[in-house]
C-alpha atoms as a PDB file:
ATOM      1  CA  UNK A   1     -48.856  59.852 -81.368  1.00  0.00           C
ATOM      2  CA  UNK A   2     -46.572  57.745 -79.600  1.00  0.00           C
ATOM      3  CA  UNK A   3     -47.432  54.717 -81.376  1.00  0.00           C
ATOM      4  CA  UNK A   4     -47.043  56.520 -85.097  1.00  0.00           C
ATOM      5  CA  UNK A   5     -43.678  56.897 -83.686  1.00  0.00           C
ATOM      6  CA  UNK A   6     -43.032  53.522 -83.519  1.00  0.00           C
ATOM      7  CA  UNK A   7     -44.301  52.281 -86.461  1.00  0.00           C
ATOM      8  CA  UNK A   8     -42.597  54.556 -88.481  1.00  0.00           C
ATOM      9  CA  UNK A   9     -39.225  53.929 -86.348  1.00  0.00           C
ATOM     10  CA  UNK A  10     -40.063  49.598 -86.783  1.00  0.00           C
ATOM     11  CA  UNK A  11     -40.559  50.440 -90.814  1.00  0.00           C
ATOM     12  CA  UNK A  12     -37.303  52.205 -91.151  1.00  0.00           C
ATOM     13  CA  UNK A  13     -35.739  49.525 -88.869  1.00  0.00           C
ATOM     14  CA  UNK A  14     -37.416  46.840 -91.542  1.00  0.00           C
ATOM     15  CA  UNK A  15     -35.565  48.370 -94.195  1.00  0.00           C
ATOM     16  CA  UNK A  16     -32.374  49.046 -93.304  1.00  0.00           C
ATOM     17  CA  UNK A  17     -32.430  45.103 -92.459  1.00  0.00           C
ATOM     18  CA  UNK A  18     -33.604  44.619 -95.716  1.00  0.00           C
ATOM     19  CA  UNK A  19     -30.987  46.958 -97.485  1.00  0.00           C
ATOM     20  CA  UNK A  20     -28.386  45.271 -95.285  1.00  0.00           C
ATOM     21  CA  UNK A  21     -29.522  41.743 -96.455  1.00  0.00           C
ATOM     22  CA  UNK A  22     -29.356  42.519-100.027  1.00  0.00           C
ATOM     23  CA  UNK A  23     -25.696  43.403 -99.692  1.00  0.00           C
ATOM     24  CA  UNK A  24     -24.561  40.405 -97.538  1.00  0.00           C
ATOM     25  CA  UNK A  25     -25.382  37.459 -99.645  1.00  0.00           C
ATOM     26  CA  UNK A  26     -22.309  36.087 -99.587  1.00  0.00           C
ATOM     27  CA  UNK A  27     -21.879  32.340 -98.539  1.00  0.00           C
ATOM     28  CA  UNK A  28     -19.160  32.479 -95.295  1.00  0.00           C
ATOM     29  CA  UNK A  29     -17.867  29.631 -93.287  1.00  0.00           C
ATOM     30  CA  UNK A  30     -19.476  29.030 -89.790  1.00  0.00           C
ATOM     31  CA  UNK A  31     -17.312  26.261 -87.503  1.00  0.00           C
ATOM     32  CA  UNK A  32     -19.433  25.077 -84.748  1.00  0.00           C
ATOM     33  CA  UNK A  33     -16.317  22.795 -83.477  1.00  0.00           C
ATOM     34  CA  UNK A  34     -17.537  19.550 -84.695  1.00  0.00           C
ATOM     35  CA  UNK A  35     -18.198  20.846 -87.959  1.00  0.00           C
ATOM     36  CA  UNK A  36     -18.105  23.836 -90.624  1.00  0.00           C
ATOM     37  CA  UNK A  37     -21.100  24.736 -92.632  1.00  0.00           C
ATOM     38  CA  UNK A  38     -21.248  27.869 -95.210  1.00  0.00           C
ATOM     39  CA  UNK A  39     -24.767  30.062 -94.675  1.00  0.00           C
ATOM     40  CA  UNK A  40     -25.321  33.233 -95.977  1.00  0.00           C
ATOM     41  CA  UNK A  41     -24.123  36.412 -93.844  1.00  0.00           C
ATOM     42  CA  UNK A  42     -27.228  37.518 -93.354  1.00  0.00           C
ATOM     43  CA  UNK A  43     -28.626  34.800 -91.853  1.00  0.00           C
ATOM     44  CA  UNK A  44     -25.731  34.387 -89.502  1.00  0.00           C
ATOM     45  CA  UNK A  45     -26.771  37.400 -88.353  1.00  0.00           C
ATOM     46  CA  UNK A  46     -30.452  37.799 -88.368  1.00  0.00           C
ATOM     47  CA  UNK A  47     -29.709  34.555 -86.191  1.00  0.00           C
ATOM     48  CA  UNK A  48     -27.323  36.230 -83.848  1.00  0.00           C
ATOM     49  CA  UNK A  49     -29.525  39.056 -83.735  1.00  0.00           C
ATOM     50  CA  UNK A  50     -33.035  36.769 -82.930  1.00  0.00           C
ATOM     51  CA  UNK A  51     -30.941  34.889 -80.432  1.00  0.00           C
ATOM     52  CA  UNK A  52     -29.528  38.176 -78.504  1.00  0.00           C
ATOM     53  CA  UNK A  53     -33.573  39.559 -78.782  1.00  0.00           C
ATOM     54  CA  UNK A  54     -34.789  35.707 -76.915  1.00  0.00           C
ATOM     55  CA  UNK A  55     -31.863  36.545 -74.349  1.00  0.00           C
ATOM     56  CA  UNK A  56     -32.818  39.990 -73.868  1.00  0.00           C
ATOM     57  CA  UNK A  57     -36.987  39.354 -73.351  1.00  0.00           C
ATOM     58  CA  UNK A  58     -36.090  36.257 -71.268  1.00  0.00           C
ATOM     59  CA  UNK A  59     -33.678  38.105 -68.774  1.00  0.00           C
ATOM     60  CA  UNK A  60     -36.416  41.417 -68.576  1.00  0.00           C
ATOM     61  CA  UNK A  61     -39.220  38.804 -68.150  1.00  0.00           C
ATOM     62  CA  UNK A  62     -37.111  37.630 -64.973  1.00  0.00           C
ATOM     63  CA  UNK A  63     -36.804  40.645 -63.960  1.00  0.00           C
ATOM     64  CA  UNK A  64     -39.952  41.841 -64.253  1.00  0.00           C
ATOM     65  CA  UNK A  65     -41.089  38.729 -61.889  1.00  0.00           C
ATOM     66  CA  UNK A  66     -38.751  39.240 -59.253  1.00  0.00           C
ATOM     67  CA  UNK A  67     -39.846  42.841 -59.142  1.00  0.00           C
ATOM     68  CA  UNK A  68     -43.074  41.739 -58.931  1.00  0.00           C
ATOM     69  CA  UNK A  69     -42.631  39.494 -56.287  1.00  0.00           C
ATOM     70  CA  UNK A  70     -41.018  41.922 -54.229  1.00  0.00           C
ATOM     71  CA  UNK A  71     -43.746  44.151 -54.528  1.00  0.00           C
ATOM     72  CA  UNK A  72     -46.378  41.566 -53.671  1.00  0.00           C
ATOM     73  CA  UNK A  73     -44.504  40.706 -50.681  1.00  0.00           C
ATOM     74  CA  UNK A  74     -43.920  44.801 -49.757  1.00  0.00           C
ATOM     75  CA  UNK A  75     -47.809  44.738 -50.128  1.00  0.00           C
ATOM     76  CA  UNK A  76     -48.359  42.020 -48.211  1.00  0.00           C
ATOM     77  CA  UNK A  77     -45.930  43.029 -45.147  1.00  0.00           C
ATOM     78  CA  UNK A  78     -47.722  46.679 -45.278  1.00  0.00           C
ATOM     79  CA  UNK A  79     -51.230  45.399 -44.849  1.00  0.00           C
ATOM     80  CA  UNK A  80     -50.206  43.181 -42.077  1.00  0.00           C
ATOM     81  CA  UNK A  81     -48.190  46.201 -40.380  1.00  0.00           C
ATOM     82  CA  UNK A  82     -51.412  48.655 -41.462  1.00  0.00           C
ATOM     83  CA  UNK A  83     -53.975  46.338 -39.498  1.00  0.00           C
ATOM     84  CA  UNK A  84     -51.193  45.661 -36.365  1.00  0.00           C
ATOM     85  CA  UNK A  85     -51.277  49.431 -36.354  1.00  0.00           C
ATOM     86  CA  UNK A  86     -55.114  49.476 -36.261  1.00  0.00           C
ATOM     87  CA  UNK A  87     -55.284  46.685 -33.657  1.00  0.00           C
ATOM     88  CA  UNK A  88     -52.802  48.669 -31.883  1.00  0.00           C
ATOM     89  CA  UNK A  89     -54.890  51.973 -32.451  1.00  0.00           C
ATOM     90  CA  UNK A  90     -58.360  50.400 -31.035  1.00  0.00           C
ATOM     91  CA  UNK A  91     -56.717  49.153 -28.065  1.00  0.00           C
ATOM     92  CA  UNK A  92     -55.413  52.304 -26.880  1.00  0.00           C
ATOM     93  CA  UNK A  93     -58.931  53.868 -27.551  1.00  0.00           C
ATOM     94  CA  UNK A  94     -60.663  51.950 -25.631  1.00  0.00           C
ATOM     95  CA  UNK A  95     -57.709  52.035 -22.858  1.00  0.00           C
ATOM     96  CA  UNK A  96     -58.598  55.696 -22.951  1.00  0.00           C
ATOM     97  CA  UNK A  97     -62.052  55.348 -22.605  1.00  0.00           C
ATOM     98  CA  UNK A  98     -61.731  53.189 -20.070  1.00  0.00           C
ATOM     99  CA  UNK A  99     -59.014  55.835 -18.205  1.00  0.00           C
ATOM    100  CA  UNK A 100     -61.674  58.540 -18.843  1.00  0.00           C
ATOM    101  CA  UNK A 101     -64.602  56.590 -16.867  1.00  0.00           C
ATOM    102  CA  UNK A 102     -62.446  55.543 -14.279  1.00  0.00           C
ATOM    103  CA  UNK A 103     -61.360  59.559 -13.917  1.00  0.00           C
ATOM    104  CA  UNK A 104     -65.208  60.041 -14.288  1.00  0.00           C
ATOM    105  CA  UNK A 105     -66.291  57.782 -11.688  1.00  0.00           C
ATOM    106  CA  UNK A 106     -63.680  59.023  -9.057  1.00  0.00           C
ATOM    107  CA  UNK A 107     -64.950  62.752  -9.646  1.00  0.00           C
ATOM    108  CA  UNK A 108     -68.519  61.167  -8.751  1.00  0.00           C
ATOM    109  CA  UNK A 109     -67.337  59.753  -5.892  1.00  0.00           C
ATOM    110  CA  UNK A 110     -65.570  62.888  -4.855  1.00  0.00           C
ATOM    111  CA  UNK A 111     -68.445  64.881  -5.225  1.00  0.00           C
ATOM    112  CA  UNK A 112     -70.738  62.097  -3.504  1.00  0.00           C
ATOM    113  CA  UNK A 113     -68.421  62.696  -0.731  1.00  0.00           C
ATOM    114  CA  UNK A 114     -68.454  66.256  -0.610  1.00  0.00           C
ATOM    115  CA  UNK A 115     -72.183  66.318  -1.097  1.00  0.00           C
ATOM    116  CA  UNK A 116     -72.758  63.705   1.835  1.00  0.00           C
ATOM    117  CA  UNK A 117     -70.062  66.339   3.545  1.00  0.00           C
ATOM    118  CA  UNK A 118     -72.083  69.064   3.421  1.00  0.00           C
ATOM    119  CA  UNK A 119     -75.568  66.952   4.084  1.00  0.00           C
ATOM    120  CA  UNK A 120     -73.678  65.949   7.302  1.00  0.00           C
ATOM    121  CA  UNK A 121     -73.060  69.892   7.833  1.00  0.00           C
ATOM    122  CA  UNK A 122     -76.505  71.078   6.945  1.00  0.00           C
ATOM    123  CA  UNK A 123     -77.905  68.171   9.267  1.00  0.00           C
ATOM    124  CA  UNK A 124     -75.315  69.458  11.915  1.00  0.00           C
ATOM    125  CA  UNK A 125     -76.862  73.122  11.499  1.00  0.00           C
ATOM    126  CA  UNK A 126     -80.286  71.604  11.572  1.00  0.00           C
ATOM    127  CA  UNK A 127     -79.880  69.556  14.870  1.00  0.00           C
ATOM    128  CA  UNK A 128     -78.232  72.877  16.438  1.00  0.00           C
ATOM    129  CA  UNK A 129     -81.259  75.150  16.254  1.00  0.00           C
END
């Protein structure tokens, strides 16, 4: 649908520039400084207007590479920050694994010594009767 809409838009477009060259055929002067030639109207401006259409795609085309540039770059940056992140985000797992196995081991060792504790007790009790 939205392509019918612009062919029939480019058709009417096609000939109201036709319409409009049929009534300026006229011959006018055209001084470039260093000299004067006489063209028809319409192709003074049918020139004018193919001139401002090169300006207008060649300025958007610009644009349209700087913007992507930018982006690539954004893209680039946001990887490099995503996998700093992840580096980041491994090391402090395995810090914490490494914090829970050292809290791990000293509860071992705590209960080793309570255990030898009340071995030492029992043995005590023992030797007693």
């Amino acid at each position: 649908m939205k392509n019918q809409w612009r062919i029939v838009i480019s058709i009417l477009l096609v000939i109201v520039v036709a319409v409009f060259a049929i009534l300026n055929v006229e011959s006018v002067p055209v001084s470039f400084g260093f000299t004067t030639v006489h063209w028809p109207l319409i192709l003074i401006l049918l020139v004018s207007i193919l001139i401002g259409a090169v300006l207008m795609i060649l300025f958007s085309t610009i644009n349209a590479v700087q913007h992507n540039r930018a982006y690539k770059e954004l893209e680039q940056t946001s990887s490099e920050h995503l996998a700093q992140l992840q580096a980041e985000n491994d090391r402090l797992s395995k810090r914490l694994q490494n914090s829970n196995s050292k809290q791990a081991a000293g509860l071992q060792e705590k209960q080793i010594k309570e255990l030898r504790a009340q071995v030492a007790d029992l043995q005590a009790k023992l030797a007693e009767k």
